[in-house]
C-alpha atoms as a PDB file:
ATOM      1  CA  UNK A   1     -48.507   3.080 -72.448  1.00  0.00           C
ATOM      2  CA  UNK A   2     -46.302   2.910 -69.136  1.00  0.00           C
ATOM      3  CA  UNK A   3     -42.688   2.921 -69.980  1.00  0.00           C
ATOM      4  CA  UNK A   4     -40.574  -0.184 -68.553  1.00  0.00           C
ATOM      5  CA  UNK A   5     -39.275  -0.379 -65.087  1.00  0.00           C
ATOM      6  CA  UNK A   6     -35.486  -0.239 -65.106  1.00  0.00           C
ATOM      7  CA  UNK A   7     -33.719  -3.133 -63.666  1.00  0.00           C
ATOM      8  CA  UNK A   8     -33.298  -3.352 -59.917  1.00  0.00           C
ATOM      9  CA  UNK A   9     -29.648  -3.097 -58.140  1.00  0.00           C
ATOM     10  CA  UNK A  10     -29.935  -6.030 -55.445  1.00  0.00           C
ATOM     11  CA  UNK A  11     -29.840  -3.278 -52.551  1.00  0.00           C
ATOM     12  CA  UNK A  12     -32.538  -2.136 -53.970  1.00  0.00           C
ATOM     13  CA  UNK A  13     -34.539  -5.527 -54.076  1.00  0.00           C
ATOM     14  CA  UNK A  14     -33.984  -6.468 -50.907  1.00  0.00           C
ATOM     15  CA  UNK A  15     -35.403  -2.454 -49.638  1.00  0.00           C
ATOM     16  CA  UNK A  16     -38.337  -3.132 -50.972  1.00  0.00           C
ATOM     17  CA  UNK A  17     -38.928  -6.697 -49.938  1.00  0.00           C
ATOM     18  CA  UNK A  18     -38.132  -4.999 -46.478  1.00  0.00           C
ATOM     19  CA  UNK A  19     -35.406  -7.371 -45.570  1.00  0.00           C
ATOM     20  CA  UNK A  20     -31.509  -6.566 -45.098  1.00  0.00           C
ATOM     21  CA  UNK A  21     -29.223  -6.769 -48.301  1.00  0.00           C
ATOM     22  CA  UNK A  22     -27.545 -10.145 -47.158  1.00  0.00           C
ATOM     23  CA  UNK A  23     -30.942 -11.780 -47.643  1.00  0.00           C
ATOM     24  CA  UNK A  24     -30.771 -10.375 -51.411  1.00  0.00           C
ATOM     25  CA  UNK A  25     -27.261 -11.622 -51.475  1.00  0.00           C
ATOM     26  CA  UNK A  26     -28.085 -15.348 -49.521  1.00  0.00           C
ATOM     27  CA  UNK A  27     -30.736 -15.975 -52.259  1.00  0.00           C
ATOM     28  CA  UNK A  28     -28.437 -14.630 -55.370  1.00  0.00           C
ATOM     29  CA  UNK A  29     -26.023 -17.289 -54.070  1.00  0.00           C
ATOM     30  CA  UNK A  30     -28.415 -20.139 -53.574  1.00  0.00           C
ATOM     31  CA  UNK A  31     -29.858 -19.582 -57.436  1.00  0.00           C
ATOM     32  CA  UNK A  32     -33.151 -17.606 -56.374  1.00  0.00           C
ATOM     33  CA  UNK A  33     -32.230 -14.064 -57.607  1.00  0.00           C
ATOM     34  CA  UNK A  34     -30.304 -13.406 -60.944  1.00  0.00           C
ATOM     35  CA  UNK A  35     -29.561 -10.182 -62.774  1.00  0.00           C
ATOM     36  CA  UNK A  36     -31.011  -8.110 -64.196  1.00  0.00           C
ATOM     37  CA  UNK A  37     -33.124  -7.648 -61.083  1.00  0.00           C
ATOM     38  CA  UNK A  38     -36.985  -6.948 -61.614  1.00  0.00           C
ATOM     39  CA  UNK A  39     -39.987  -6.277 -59.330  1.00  0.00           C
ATOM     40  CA  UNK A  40     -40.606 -10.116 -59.769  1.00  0.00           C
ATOM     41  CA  UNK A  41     -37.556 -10.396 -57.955  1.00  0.00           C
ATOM     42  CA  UNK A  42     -38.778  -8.907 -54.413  1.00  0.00           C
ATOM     43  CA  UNK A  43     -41.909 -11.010 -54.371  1.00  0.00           C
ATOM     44  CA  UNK A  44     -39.651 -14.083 -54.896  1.00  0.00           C
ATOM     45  CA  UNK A  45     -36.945 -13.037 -52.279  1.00  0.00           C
ATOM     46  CA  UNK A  46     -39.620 -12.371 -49.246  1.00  0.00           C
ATOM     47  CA  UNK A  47     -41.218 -15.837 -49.985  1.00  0.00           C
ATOM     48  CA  UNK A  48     -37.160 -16.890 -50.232  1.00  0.00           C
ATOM     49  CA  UNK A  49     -36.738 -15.088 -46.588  1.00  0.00           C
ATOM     50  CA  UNK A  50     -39.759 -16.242 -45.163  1.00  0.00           C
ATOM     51  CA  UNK A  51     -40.156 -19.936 -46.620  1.00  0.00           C
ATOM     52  CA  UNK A  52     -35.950 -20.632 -45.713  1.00  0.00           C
ATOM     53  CA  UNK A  53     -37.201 -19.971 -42.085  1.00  0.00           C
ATOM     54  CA  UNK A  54     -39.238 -22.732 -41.756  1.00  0.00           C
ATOM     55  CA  UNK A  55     -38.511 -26.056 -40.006  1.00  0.00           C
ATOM     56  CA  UNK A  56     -41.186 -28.546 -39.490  1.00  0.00           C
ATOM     57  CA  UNK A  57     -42.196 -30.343 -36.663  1.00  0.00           C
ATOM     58  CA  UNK A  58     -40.563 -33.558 -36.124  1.00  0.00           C
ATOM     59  CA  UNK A  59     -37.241 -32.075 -38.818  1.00  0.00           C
ATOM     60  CA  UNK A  60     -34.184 -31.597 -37.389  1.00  0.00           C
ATOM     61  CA  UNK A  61     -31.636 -28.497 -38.899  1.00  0.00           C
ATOM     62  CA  UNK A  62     -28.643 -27.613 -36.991  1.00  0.00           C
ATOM     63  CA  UNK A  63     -29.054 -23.724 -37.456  1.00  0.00           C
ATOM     64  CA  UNK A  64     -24.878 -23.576 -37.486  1.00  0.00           C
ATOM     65  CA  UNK A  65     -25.046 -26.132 -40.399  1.00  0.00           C
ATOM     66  CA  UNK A  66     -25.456 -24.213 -44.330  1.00  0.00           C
ATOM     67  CA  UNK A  67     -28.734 -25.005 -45.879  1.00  0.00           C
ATOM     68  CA  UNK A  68     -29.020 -25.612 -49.740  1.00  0.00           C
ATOM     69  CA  UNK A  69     -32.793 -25.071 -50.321  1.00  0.00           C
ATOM     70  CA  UNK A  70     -35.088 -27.702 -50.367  1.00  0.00           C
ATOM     71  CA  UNK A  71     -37.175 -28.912 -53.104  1.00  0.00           C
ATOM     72  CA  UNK A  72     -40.346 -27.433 -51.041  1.00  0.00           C
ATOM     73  CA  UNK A  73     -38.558 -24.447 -51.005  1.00  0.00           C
ATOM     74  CA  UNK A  74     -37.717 -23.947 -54.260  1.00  0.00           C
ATOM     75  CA  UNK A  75     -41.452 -24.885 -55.512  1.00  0.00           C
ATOM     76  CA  UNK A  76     -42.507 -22.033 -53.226  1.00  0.00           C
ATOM     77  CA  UNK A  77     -40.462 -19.251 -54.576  1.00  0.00           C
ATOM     78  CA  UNK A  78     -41.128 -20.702 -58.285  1.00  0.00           C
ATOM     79  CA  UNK A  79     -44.774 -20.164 -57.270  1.00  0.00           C
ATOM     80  CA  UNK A  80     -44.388 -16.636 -56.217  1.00  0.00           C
ATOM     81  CA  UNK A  81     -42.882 -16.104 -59.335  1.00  0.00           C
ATOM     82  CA  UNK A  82     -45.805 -17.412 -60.943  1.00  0.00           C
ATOM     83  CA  UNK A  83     -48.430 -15.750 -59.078  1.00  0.00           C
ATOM     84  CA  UNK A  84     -46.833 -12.486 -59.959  1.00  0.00           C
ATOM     85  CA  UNK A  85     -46.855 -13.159 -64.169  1.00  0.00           C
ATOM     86  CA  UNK A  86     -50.392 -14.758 -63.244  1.00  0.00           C
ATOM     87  CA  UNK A  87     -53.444 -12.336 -64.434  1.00  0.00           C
ATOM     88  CA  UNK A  88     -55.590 -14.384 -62.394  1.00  0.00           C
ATOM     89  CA  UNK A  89     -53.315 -13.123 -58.919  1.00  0.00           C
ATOM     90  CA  UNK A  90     -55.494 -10.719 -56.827  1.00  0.00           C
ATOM     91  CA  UNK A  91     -54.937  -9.314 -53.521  1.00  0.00           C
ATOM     92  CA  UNK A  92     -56.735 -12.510 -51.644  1.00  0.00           C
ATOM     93  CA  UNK A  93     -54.343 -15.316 -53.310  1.00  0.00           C
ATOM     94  CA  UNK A  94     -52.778 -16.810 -51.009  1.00  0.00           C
ATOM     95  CA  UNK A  95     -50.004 -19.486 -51.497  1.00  0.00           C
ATOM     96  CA  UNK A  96     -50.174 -21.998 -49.252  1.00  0.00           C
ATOM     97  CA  UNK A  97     -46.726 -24.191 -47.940  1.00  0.00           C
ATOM     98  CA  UNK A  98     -46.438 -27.574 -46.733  1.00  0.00           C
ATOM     99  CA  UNK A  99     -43.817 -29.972 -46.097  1.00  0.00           C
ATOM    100  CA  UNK A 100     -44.209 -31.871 -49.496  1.00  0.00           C
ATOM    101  CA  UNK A 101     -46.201 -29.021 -51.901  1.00  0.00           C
ATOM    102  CA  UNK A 102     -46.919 -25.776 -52.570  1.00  0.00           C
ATOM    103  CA  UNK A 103     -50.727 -24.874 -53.752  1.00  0.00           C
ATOM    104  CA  UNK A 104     -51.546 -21.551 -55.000  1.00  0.00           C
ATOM    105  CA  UNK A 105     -55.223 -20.465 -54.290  1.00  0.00           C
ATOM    106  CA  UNK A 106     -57.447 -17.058 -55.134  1.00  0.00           C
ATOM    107  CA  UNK A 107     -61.227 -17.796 -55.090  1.00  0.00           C
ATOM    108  CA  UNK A 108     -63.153 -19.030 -52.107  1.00  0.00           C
ATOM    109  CA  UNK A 109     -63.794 -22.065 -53.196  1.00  0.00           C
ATOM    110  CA  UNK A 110     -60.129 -22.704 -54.076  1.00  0.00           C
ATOM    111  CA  UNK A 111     -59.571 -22.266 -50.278  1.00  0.00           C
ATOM    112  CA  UNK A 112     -61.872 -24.928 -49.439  1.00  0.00           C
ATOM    113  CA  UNK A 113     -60.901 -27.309 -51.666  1.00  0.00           C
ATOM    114  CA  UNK A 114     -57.149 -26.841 -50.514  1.00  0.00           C
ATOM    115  CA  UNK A 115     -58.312 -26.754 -46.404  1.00  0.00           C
ATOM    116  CA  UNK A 116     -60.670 -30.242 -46.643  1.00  0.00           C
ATOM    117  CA  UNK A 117     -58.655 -32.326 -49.347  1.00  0.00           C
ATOM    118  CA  UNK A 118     -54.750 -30.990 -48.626  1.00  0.00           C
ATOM    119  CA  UNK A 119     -54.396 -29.209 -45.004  1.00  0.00           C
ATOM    120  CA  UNK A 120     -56.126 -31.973 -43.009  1.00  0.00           C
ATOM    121  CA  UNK A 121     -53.923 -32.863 -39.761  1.00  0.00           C
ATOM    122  CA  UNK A 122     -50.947 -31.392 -41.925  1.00  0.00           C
ATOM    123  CA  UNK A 123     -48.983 -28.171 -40.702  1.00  0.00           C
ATOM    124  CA  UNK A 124     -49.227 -25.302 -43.415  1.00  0.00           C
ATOM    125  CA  UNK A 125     -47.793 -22.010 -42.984  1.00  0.00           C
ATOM    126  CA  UNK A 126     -50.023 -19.539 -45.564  1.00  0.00           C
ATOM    127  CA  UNK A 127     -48.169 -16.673 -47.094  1.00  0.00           C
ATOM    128  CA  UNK A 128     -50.169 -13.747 -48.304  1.00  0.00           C
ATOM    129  CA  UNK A 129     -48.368 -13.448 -51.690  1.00  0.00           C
ATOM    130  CA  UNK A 130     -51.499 -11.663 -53.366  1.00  0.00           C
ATOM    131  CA  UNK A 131     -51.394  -8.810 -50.997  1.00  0.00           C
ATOM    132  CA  UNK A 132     -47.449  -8.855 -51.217  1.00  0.00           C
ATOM    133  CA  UNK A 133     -47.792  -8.389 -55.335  1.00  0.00           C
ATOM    134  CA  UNK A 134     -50.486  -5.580 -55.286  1.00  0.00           C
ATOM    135  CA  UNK A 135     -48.489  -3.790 -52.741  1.00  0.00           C
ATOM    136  CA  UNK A 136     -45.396  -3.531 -54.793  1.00  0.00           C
ATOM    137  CA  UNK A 137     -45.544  -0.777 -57.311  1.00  0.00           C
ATOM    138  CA  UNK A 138     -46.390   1.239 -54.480  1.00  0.00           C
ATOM    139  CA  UNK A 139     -43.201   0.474 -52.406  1.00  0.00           C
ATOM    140  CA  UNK A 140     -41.899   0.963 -55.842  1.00  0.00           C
ATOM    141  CA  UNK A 141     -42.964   4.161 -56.262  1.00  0.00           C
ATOM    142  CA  UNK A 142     -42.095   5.382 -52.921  1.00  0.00           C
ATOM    143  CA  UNK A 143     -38.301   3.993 -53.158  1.00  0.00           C
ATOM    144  CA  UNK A 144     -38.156   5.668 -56.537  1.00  0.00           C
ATOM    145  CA  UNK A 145     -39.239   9.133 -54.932  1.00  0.00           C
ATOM    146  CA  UNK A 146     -36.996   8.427 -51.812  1.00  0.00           C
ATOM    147  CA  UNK A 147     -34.000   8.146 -54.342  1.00  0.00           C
ATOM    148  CA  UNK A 148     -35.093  11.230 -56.764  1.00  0.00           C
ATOM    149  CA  UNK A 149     -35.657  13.420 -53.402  1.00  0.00           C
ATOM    150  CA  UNK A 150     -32.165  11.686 -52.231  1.00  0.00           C
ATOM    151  CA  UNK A 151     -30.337  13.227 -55.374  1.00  0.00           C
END
């Protein structure tokens, strides 16, 4: 049996997401990341980074003005949380953002279900969140040996 991970420190978090510490620290203050920090964590602060990027055609956001996150917004990192607890996530799901919802899909048909009855004349941006899971005990293990070698 493999022992538990110990929690993350935020700095940590936001290395492995590959994103600068004041994105760990934007999210902790907007309610997306709370202690103790966990693996679960980076997935859910680079779909935080990525998804608070977004503005959609036709939306106007003063970029000086401070954004509270948006409902979309929200339902996308709550999604990426779920996809990583999910043991049906595999490296093809994919989550898929629009302006009003948030779909996650994994199996082929899933994706064209989602592309003929939901992305029809709609803007989507599609966030590899599968791929982003699988790939994290590896950056895991390589920031672990980076701090042991560090020491």
């Amino acid at each position: 049996m493999e022992a538990p991970n110990p929690p993350l420190k935020i700095s940590a978090v936001a290395n492995v997401a590959g994103l600068s510490e004041s994105w760990a620290w934007k999210a902790r203050e907007q309610g997306v990341l709370y202690e103790p920090y966990s693996p679960e964590d980076v997935v859910a602060l680079r779909v935080y980074a990525f998804v608070s990027q977004i503005v959609w055609p036709g939306v106007r956001r003063p970029r000086s003005a401070r954004q509270s996150l948006e409902l979309w917004q929200e339902a996308a990192v709550a999604a990426a949380r779920e996809a990583y607890t999910s043991n049906t996530t595999t490296p093809d799901t994919a989550m898929w953002v629009l302006e009003d919802r948030v779909r996650l899909v994994t199996q082929p048909w899933e994706r064209a279900a989602v592309d003929l009855q939901v992305l029809a004349g709609k803007t989507a941006v599609r966030i590899p969140v599968g791929l982003w899971i699988m790939e994290l005990p590896d950056a895991l293990d390589r920031r672990r040996r980076g701090a042991k070698s560090a020491a």
